[in-house]
C-alpha atoms as a PDB file:
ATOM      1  CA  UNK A   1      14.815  19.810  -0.688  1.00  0.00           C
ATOM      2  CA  UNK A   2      11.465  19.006   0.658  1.00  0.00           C
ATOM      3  CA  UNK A   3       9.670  15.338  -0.394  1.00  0.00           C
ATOM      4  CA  UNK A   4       6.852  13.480   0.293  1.00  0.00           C
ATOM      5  CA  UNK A   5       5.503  10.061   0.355  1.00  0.00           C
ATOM      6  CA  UNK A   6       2.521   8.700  -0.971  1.00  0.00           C
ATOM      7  CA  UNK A   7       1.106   6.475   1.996  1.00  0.00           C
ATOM      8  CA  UNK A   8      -1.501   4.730  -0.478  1.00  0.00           C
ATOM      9  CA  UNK A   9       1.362   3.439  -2.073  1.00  0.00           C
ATOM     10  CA  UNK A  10       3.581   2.761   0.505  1.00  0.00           C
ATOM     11  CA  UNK A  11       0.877   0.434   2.109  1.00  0.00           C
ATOM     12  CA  UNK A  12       1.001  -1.413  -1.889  1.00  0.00           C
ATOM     13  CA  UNK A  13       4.417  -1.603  -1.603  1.00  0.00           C
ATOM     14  CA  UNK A  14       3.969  -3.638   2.300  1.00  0.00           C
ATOM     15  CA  UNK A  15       1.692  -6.108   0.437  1.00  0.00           C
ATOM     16  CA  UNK A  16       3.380  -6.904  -2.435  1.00  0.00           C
ATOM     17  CA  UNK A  17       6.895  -7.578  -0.154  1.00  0.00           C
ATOM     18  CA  UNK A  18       4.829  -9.483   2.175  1.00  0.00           C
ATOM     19  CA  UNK A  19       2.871 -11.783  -0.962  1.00  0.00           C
ATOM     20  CA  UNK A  20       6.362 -11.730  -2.623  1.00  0.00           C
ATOM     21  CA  UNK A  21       7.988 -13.535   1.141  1.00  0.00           C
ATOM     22  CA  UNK A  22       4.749 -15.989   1.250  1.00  0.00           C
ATOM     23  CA  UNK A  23       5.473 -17.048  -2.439  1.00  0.00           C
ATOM     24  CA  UNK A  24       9.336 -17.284  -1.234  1.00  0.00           C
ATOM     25  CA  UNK A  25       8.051 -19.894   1.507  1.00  0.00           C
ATOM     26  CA  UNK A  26       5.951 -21.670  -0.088  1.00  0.00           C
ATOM     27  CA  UNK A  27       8.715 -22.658  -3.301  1.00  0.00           C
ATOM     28  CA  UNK A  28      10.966 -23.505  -1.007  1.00  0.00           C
ATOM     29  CA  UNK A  29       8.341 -25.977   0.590  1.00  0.00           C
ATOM     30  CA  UNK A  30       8.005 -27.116  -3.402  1.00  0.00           C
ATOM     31  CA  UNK A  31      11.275 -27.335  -4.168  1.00  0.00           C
ATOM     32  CA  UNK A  32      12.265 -29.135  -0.767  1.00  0.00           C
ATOM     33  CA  UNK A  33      10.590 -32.285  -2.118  1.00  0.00           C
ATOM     34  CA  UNK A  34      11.360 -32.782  -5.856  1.00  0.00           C
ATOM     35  CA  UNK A  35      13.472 -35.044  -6.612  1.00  0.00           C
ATOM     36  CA  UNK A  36      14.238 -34.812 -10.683  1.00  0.00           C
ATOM     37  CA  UNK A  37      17.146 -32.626 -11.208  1.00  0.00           C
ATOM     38  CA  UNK A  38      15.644 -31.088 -14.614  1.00  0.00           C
ATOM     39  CA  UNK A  39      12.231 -30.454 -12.636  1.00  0.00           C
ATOM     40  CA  UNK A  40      14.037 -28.755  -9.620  1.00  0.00           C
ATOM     41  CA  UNK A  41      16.463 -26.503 -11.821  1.00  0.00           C
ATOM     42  CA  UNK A  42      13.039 -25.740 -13.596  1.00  0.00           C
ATOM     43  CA  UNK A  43      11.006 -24.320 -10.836  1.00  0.00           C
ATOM     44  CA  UNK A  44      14.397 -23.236  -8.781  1.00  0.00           C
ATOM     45  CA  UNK A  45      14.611 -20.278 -11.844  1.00  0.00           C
ATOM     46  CA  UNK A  46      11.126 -19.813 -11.858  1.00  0.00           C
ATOM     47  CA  UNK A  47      10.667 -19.098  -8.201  1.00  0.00           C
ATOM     48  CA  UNK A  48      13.910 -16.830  -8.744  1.00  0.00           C
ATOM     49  CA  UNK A  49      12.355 -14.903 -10.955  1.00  0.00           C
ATOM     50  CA  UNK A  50       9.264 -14.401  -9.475  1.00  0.00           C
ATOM     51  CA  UNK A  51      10.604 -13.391  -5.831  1.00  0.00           C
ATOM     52  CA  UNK A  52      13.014 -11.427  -7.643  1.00  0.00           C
ATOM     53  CA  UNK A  53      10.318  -9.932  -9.403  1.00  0.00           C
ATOM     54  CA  UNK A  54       8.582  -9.272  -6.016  1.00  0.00           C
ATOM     55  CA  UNK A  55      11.503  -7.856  -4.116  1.00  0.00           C
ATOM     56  CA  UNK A  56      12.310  -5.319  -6.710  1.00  0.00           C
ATOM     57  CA  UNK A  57       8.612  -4.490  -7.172  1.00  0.00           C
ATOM     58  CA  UNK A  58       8.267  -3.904  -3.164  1.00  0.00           C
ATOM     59  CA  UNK A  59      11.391  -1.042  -4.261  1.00  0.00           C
ATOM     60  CA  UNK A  60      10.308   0.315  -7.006  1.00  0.00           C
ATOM     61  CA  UNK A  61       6.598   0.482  -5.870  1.00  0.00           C
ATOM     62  CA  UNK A  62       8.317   2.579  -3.011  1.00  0.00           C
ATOM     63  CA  UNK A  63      10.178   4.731  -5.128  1.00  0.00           C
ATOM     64  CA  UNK A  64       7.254   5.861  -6.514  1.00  0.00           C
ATOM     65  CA  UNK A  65       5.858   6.460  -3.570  1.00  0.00           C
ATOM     66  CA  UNK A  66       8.543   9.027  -3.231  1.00  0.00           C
ATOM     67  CA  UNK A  67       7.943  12.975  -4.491  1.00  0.00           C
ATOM     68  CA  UNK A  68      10.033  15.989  -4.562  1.00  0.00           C
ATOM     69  CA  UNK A  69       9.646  19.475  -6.134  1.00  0.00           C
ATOM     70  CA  UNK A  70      10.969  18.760  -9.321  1.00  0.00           C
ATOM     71  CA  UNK A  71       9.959  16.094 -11.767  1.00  0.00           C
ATOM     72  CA  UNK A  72      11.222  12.820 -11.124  1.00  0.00           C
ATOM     73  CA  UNK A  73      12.363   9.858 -13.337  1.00  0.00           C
ATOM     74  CA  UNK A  74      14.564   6.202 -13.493  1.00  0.00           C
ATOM     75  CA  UNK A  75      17.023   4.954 -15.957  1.00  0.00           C
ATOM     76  CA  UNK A  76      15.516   1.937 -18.170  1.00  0.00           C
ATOM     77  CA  UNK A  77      19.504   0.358 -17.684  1.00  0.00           C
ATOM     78  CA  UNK A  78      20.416   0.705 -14.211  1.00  0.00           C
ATOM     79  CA  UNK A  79      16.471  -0.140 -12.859  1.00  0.00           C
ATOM     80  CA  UNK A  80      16.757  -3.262 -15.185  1.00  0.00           C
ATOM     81  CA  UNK A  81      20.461  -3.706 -13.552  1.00  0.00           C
ATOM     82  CA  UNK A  82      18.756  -3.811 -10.311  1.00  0.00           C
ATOM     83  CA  UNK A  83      16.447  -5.938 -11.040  1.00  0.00           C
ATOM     84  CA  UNK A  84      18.390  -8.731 -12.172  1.00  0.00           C
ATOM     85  CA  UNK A  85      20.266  -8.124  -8.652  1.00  0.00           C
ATOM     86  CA  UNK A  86      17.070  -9.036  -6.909  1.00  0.00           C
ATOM     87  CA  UNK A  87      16.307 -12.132  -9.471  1.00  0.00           C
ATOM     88  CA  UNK A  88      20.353 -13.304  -8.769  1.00  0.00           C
ATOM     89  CA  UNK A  89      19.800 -12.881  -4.613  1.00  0.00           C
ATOM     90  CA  UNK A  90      16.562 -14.874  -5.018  1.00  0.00           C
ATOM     91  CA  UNK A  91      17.822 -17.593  -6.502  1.00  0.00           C
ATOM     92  CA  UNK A  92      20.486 -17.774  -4.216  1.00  0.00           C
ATOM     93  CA  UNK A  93      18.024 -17.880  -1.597  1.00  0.00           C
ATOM     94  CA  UNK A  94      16.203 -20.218  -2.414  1.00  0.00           C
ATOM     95  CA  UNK A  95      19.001 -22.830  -2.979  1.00  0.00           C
ATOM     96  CA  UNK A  96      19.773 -22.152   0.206  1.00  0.00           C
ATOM     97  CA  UNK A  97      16.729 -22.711   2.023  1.00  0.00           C
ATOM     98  CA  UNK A  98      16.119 -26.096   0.194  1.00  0.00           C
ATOM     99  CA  UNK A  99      19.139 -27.725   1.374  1.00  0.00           C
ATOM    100  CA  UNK A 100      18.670 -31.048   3.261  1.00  0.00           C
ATOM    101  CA  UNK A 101      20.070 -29.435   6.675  1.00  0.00           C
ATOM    102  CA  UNK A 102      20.761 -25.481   6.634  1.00  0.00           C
ATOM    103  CA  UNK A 103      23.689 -25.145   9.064  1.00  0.00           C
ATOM    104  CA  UNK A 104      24.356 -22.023  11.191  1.00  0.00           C
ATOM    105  CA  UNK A 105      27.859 -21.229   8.590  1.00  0.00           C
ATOM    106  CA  UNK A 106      25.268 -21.289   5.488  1.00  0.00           C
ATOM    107  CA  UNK A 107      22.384 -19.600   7.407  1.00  0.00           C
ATOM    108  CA  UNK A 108      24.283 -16.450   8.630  1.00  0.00           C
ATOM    109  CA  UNK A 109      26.683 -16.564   5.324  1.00  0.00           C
ATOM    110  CA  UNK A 110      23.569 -16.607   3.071  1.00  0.00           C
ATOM    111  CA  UNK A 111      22.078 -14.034   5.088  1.00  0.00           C
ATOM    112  CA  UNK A 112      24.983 -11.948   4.915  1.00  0.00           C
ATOM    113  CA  UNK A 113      25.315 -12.328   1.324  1.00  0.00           C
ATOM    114  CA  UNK A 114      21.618 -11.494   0.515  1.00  0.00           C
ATOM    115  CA  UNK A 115      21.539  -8.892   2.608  1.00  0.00           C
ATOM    116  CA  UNK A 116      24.275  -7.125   1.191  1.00  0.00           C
ATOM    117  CA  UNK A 117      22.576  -8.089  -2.383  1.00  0.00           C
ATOM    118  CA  UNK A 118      19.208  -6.250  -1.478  1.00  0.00           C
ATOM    119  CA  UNK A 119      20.443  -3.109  -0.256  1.00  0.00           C
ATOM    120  CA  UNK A 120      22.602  -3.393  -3.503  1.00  0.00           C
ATOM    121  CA  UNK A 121      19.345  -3.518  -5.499  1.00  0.00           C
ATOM    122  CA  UNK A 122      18.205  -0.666  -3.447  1.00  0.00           C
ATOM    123  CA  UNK A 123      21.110   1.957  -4.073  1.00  0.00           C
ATOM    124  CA  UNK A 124      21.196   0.976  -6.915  1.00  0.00           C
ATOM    125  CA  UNK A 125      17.687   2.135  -8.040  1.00  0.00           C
ATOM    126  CA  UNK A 126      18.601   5.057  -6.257  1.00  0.00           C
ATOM    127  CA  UNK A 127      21.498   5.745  -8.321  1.00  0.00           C
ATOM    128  CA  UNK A 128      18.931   5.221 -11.419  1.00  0.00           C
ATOM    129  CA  UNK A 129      17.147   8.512 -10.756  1.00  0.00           C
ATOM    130  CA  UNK A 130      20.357  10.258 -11.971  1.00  0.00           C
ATOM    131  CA  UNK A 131      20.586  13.432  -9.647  1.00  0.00           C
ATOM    132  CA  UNK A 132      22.456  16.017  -9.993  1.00  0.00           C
ATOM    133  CA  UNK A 133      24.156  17.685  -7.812  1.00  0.00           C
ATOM    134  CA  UNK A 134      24.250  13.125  -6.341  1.00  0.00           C
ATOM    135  CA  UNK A 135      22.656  11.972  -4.110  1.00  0.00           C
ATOM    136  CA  UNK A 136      23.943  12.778  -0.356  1.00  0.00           C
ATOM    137  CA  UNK A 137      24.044   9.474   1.950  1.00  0.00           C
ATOM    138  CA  UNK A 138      23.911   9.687   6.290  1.00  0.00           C
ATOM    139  CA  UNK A 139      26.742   6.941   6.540  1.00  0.00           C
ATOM    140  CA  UNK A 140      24.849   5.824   9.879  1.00  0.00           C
ATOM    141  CA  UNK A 141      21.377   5.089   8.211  1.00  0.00           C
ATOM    142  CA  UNK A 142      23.555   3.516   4.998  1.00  0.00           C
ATOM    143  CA  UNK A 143      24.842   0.970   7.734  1.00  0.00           C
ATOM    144  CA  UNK A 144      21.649   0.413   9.656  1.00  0.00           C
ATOM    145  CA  UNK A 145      19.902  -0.462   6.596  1.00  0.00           C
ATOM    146  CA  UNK A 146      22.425  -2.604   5.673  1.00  0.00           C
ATOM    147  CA  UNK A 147      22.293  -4.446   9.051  1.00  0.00           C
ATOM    148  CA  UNK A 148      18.444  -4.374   8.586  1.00  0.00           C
ATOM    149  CA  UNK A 149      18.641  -6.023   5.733  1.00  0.00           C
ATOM    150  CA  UNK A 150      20.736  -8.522   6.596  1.00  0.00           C
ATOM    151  CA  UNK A 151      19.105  -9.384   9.618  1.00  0.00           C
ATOM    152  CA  UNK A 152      15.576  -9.609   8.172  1.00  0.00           C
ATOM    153  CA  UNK A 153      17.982 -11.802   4.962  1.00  0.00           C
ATOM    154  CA  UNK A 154      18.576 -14.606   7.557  1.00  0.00           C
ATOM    155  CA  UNK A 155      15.267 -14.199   9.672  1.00  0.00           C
ATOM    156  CA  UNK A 156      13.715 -14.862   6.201  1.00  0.00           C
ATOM    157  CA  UNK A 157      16.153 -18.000   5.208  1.00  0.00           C
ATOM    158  CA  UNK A 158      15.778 -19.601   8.727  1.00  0.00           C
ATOM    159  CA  UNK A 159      12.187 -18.936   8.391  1.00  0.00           C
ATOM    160  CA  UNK A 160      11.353 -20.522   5.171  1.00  0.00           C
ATOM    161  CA  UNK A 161      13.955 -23.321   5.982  1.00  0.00           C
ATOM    162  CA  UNK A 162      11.950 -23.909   8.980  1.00  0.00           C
ATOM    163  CA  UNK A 163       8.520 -23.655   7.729  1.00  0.00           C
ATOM    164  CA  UNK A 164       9.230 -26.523   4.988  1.00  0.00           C
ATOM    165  CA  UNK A 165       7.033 -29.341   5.041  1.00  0.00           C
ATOM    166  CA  UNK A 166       2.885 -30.142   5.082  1.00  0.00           C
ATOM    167  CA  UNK A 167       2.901 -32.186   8.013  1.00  0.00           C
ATOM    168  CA  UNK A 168       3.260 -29.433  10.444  1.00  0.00           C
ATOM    169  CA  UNK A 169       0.309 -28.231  12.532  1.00  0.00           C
ATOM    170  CA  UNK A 170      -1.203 -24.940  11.367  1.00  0.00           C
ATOM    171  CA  UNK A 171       1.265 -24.694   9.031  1.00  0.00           C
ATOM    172  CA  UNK A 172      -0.459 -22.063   6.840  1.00  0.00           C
ATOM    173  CA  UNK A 173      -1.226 -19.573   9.692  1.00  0.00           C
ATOM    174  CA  UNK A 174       2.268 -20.097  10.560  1.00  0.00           C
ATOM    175  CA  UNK A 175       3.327 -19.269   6.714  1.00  0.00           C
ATOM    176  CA  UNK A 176       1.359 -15.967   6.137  1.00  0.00           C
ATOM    177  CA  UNK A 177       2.455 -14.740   9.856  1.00  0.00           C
ATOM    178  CA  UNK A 178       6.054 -15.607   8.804  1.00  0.00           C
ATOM    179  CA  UNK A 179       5.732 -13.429   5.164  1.00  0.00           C
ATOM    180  CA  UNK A 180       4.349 -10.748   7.452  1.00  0.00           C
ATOM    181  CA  UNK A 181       7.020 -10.758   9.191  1.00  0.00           C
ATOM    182  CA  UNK A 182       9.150 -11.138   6.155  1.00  0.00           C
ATOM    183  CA  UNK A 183       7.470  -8.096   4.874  1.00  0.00           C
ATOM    184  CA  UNK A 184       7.862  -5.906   7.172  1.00  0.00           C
ATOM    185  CA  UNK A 185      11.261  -6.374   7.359  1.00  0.00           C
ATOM    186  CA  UNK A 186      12.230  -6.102   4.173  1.00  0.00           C
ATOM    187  CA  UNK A 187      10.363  -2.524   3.912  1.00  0.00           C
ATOM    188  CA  UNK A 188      12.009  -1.456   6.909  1.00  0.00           C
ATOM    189  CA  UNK A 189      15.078  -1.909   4.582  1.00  0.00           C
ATOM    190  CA  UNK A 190      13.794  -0.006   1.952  1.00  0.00           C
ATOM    191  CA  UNK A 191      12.610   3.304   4.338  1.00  0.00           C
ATOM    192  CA  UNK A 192      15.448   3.282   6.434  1.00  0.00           C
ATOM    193  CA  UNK A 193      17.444   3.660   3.140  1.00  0.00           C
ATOM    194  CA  UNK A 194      15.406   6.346   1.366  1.00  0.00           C
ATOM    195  CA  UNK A 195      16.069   7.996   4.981  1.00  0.00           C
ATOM    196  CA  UNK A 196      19.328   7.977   4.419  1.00  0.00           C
ATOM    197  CA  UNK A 197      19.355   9.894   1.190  1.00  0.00           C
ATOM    198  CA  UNK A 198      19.191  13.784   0.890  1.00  0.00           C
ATOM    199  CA  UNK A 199      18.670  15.813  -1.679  1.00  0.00           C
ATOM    200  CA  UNK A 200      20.791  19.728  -2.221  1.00  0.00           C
ATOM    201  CA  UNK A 201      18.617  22.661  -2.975  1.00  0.00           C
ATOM    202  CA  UNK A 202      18.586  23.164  -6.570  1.00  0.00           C
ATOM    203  CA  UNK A 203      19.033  19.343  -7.784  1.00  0.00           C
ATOM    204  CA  UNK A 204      18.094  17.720 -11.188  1.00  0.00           C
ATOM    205  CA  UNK A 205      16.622  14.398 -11.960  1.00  0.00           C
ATOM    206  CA  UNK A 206      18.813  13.635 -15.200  1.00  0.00           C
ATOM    207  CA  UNK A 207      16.303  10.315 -15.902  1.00  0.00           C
ATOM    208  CA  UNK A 208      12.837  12.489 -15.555  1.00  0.00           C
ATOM    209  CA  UNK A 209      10.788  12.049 -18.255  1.00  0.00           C
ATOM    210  CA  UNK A 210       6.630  12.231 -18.941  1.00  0.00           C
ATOM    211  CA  UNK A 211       5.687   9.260 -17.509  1.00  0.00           C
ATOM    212  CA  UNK A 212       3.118   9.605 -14.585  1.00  0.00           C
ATOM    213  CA  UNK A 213       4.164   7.595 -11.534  1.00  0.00           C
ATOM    214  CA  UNK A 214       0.615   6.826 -10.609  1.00  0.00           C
ATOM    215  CA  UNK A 215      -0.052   5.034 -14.129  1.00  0.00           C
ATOM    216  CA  UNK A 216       3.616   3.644 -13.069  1.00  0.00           C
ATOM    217  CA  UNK A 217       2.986   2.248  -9.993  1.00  0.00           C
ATOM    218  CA  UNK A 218      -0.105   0.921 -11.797  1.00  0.00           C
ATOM    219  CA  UNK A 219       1.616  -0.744 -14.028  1.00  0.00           C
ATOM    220  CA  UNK A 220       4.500  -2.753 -11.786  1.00  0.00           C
ATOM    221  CA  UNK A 221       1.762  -3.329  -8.986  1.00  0.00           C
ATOM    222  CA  UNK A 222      -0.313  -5.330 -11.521  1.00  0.00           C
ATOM    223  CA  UNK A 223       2.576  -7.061 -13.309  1.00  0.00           C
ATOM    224  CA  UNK A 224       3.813  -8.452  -9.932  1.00  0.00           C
ATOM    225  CA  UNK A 225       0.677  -9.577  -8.810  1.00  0.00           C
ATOM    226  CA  UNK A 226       0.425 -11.162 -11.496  1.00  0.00           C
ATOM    227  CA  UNK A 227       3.973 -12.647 -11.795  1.00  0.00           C
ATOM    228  CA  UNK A 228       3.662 -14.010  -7.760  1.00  0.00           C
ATOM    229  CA  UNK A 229       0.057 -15.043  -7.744  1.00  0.00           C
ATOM    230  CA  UNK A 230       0.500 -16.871 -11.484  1.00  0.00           C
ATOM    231  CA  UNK A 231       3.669 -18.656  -9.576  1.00  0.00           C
ATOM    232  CA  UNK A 232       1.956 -19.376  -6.560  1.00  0.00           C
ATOM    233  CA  UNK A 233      -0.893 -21.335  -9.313  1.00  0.00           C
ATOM    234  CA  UNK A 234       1.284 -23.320 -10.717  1.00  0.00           C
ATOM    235  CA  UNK A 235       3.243 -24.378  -7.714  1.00  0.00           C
ATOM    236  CA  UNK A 236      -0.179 -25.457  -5.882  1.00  0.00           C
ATOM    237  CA  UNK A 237      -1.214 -27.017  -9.096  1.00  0.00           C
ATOM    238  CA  UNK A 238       2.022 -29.062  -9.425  1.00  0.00           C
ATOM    239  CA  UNK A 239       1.898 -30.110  -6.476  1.00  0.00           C
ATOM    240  CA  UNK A 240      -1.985 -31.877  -6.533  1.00  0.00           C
ATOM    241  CA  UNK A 241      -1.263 -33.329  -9.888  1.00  0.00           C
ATOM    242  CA  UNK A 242       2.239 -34.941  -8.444  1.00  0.00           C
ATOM    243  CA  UNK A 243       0.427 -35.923  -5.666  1.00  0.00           C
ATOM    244  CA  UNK A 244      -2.212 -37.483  -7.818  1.00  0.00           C
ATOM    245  CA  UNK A 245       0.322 -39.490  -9.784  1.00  0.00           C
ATOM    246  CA  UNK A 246       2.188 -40.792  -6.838  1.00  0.00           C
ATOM    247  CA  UNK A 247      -1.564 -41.914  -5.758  1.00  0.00           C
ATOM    248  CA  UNK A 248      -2.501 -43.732  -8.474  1.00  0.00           C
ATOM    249  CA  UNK A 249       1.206 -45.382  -9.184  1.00  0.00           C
ATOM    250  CA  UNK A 250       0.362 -46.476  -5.288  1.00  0.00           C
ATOM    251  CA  UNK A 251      -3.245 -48.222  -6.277  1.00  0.00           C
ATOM    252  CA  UNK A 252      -1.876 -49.846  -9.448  1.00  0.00           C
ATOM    253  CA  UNK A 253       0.898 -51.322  -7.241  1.00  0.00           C
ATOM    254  CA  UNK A 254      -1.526 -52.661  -5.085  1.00  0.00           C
ATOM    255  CA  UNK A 255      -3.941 -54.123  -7.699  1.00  0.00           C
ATOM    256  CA  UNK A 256      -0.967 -55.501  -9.179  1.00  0.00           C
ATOM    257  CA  UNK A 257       0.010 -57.122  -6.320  1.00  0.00           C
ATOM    258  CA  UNK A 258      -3.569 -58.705  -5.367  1.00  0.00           C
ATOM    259  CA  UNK A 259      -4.178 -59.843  -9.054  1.00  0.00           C
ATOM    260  CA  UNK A 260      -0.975 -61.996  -8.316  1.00  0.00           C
ATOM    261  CA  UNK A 261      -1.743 -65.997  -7.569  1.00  0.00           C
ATOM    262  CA  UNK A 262      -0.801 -66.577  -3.898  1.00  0.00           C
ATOM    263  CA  UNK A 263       1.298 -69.695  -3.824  1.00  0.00           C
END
């Protein structure tokens, strides 16, 4: 059966993986340096949710993206399955990357792991579209997106591991290159999968329905820009007004100290 992509929307779909891998680095810079358990579980499910929220947008975004002949649709249940799939992988991530020291064992076993949970996400949306006759699968592109996505899983962990911290030089320019990166990789994922798939002559799409996929699209595109770029906010903003406590908690010390007598 004959499809067709969208290219408007698989260019949305790059942008909102590579904003989603930015917001990714930049919690883990966040969550590198709190200190209050409460705080840290806090943001930790936060920032889960909103990469999670990101990941799964970058998919479904794509999906869309994605035509054939007949009328298309997704199952409320299994999309919402695979979306908590992407929220459960990014908070794994993210603990991850905020340990202390991130040891070769925990960098390629987290990679494997998320990996593994991202193409998950991904056949699993798949699955949601409910075809009849199923969905046929080239077992070589299955395993090379796989092995894409684990790949670009531990590029991305050693990556926002590495790029924790303020004090580095250029450390923005080195951020948004990294999420580029980052994004890129993670749609490669996504295509090489949809390659995989095939569709017999005559199939049905059991979860179509009226819905148009443009007002769709519109729809998730606007709720995850919202969701990353609302995170991203409030992480910057925590951050100055933590910083601005530890600074004056630092001049009260020292007018305490110079109000007392010297002996």
């Amino acid at each position: 059966m004959q499809s067709n992509y969208n290219f408007g929307l698989v260019a949305v779909s790059l942008i909102v993986a590579t904003l989603a891998s930015f917001t990714a680095i930049d919690l883990a810079d966040r969550l590198s340096i709190l200190t209050y358990a409460r705080t840290r579980h806090l943001w930790l499910a936060s920032g889960a949710l909103a990469m999670g929220v990101g990941i799964w947008s970058m998919h479904f975004i794509g999906m869309l993206s994605f035509s054939l002949s007949i009328p298309l649709g997704y199952d409320f249940a299994i999309t919402f399955y695979s979306l908590g799939i992407a929220v459960l992988v990014s908070w794994f991530a993210l603990h991850i990357v905020t340990r202390e020291r991130l040891k070769l064992p925990w960098l390629l076993a987290g990679g494997v792991l998320m990996g593994f949970g991202i193409a998950g996400m991904h056949y699993m949306g798949m699955a949601a579209m409910l075809m009849r006759p199923a969905i046929r699968y080239e077992p070589g592109l299955v395993v090379a997106s796989i092995l894409v996505a684990i790949v670009a899983s531990t590029a991305a962990l050693w990556l926002a591991h590495t790029l924790r911290g303020a004090h580095q030089s250029h450390v923005m320019p080195k951020r948004i290159g990294a999420a580029c990166v980052m994004g890129v990789a993670i749609v490669g994922m996504h295509y090489t999968g949809m390659a995989a798939a095939s569709f017999p002559r005559g199939s049905i799409c059991g979860a179509a329905n009226s819905i148009s996929p443009q007002w769709l699209a519109g729809a998730v595109v606007l709720f995850a820009l919202a969701i990353l770029t609302g995170t991203l906010l409030l992480s910057r903003l925590d951050a100055r007004v933590a910083f601005l406590a530890n600074s004056v908690a630092r001049l009260n010390d020292q007018i305490d100290r110079a109000r007392r007598p010297s002996h």
